[in-house]
C-alpha atoms as a PDB file:
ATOM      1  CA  UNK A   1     -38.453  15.007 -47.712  1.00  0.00           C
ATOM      2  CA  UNK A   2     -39.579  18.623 -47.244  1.00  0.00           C
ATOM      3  CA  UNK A   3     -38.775  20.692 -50.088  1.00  0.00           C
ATOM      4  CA  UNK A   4     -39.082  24.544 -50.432  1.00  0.00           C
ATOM      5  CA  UNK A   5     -40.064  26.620 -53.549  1.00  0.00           C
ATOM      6  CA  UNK A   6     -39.165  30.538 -53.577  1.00  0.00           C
ATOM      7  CA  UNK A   7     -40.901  32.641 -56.291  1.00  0.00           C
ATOM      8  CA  UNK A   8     -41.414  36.336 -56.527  1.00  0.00           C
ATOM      9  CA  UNK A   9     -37.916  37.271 -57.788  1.00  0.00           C
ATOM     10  CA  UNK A  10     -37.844  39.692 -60.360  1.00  0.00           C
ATOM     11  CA  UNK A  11     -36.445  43.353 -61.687  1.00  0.00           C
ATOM     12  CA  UNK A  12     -37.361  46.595 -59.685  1.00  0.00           C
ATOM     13  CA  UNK A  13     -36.454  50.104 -59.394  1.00  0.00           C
ATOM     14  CA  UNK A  14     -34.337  51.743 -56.301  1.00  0.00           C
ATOM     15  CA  UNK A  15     -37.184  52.642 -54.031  1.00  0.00           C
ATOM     16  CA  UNK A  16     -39.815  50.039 -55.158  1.00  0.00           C
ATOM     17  CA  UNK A  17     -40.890  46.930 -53.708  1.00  0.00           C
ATOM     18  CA  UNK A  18     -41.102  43.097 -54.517  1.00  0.00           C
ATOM     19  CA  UNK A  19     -42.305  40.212 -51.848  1.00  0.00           C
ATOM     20  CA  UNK A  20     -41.070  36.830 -52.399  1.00  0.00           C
ATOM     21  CA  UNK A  21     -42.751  33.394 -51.672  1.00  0.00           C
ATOM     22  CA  UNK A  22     -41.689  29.969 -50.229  1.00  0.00           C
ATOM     23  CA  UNK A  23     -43.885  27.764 -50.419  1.00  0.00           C
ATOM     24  CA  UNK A  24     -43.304  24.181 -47.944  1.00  0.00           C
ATOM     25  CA  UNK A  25     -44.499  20.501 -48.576  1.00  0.00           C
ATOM     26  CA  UNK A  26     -43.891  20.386 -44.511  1.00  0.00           C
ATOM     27  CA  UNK A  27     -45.502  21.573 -41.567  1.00  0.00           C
ATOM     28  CA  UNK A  28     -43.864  25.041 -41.194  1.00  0.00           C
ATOM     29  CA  UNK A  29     -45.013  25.629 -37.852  1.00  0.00           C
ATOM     30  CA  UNK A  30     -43.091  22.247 -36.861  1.00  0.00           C
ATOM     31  CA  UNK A  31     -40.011  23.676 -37.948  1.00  0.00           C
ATOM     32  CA  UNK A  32     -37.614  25.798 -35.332  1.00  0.00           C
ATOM     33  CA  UNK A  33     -37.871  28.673 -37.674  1.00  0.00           C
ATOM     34  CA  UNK A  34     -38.061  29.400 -41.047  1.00  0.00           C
ATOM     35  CA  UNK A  35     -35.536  32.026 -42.553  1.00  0.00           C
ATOM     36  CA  UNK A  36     -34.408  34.285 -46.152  1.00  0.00           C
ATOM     37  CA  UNK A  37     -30.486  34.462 -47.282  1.00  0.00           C
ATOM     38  CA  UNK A  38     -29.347  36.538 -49.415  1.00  0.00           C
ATOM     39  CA  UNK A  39     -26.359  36.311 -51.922  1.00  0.00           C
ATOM     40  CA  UNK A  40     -25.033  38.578 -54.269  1.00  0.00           C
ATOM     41  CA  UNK A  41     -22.125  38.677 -57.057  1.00  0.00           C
ATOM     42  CA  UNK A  42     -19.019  37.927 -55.531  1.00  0.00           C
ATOM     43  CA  UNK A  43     -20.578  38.309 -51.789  1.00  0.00           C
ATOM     44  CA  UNK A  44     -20.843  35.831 -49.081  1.00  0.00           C
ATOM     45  CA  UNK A  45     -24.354  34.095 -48.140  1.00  0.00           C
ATOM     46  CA  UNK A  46     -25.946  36.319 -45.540  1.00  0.00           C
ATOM     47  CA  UNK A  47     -29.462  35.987 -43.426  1.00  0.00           C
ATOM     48  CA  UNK A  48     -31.935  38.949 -43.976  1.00  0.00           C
ATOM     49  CA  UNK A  49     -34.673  37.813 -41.930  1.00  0.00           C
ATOM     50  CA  UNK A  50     -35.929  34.817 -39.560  1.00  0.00           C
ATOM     51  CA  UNK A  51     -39.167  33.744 -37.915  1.00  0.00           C
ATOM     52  CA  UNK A  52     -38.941  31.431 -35.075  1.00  0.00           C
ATOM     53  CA  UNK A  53     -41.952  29.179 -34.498  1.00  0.00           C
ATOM     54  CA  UNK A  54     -43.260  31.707 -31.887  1.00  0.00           C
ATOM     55  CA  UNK A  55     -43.425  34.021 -34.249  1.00  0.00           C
ATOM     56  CA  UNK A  56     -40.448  36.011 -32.775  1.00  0.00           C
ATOM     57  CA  UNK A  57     -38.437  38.089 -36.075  1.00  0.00           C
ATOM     58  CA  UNK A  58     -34.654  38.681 -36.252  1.00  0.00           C
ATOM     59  CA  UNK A  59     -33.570  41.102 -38.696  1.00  0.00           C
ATOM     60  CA  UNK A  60     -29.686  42.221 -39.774  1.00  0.00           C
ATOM     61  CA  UNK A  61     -29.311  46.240 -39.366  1.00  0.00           C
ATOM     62  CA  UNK A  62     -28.572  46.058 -43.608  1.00  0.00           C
ATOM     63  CA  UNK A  63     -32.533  45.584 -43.879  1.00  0.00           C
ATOM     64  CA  UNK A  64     -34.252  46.511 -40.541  1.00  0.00           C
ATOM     65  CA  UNK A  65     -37.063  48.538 -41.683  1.00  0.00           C
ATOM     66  CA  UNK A  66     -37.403  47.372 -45.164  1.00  0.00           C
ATOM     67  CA  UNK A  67     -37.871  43.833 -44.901  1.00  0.00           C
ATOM     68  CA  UNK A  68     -40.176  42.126 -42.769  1.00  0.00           C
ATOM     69  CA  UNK A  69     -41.009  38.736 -43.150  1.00  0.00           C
ATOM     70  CA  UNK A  70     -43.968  36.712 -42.318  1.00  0.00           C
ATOM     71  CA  UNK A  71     -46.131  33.436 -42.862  1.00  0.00           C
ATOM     72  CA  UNK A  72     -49.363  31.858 -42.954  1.00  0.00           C
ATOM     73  CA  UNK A  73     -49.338  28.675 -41.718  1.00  0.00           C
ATOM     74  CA  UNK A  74     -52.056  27.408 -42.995  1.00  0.00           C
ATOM     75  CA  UNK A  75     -50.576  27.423 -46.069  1.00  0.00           C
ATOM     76  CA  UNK A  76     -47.422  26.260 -45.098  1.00  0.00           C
ATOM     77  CA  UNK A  77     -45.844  29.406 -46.981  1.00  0.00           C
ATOM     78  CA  UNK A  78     -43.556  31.999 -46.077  1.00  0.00           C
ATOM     79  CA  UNK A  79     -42.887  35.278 -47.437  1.00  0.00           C
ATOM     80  CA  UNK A  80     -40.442  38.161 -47.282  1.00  0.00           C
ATOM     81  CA  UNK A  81     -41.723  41.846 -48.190  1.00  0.00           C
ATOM     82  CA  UNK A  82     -39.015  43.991 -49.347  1.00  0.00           C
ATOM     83  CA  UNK A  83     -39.252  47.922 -49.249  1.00  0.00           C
ATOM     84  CA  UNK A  84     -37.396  51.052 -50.357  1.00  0.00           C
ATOM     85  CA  UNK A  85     -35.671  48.208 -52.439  1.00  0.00           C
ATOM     86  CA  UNK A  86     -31.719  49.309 -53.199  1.00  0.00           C
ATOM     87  CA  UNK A  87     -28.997  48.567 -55.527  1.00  0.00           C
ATOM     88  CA  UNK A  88     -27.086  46.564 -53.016  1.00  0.00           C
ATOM     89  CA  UNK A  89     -30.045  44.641 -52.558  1.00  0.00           C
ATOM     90  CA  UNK A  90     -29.702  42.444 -55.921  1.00  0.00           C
ATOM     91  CA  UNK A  91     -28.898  39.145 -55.354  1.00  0.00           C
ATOM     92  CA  UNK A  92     -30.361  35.482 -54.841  1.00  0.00           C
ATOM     93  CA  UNK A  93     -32.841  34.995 -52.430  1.00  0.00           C
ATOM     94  CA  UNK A  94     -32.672  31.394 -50.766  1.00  0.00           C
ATOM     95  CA  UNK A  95     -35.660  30.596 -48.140  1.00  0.00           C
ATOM     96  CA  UNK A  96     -34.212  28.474 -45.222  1.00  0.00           C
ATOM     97  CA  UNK A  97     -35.781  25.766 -43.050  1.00  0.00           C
ATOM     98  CA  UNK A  98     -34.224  24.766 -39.357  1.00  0.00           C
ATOM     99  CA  UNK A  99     -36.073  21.571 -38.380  1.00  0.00           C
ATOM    100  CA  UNK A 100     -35.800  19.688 -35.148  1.00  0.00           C
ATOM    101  CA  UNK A 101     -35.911  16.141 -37.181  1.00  0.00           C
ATOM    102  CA  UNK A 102     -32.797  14.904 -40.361  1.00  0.00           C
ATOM    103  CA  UNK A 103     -31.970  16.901 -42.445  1.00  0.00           C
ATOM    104  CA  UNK A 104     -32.075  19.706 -39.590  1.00  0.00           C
ATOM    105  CA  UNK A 105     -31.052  22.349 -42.724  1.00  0.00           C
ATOM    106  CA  UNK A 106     -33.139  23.013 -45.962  1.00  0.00           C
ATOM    107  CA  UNK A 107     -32.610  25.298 -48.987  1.00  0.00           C
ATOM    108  CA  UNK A 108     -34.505  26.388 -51.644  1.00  0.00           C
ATOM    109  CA  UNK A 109     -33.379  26.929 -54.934  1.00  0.00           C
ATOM    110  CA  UNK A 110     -33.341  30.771 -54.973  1.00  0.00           C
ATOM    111  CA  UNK A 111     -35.114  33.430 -56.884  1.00  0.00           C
ATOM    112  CA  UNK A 112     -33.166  36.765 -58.329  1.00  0.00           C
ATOM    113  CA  UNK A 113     -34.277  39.965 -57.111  1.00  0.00           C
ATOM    114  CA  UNK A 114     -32.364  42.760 -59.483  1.00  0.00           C
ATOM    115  CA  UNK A 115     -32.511  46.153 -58.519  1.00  0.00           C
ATOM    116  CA  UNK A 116     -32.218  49.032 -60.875  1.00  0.00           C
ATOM    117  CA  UNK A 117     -30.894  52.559 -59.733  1.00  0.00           C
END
């Protein structure tokens, strides 16, 4: 079963920057698209970014311009760089898989990003 392994979580200052990891045991370019959730204290799940296979982005208006996520398929990783980091943006980071084959859905286990002001 494909698993997926974020890491890059970590404490930062308002106005720095961090970029997370998730690594795949899959084929991530077999996959519909890959995407990053975010959830903080008391806050609902909520997407930050997505990558379809063609490579087209999707970003919520919360990050647009700060985030921008990417991969290298080669290494069947992908990665979210995070900008002009803010308060608001603490929470868990979950890296999301939407596959055309059971289990369709697949979540990582999260890493904390913890920003500072």
């Amino acid at each position: 079963q494909v698993q997926l392994v974020e890491s890059g979580g970590g404490l930062v200052q308002a106005g720095g920057s961090l970029r997370l990891s998730c690594a795949a045991s899959g084929n991530i370019f077999s996959f519909n698209a890959m995407a990053w959730y975010r959830q903080a204290p008391g806050k609902q799940r909520e997407l930050v970014a997505r990558i379809t296979r063609l490579g087209i982005t999707n970003y919520p208006d919360s990050v647009k311009g700060r985030f921008t996520i990417s991969r290298d398929i080669a290494e069947n990783t992908v990665y979210l760089q995070m900008n002009s980091l803010k308060p608001e943006d603490t929470a868990v980071y979950y890296c999301n898989a939407d596959r055309v084959v059971s289990p369709y859905n697949i979540w990582g286990q999260g890493t904390q990003v913890t920003v500072s002001s």
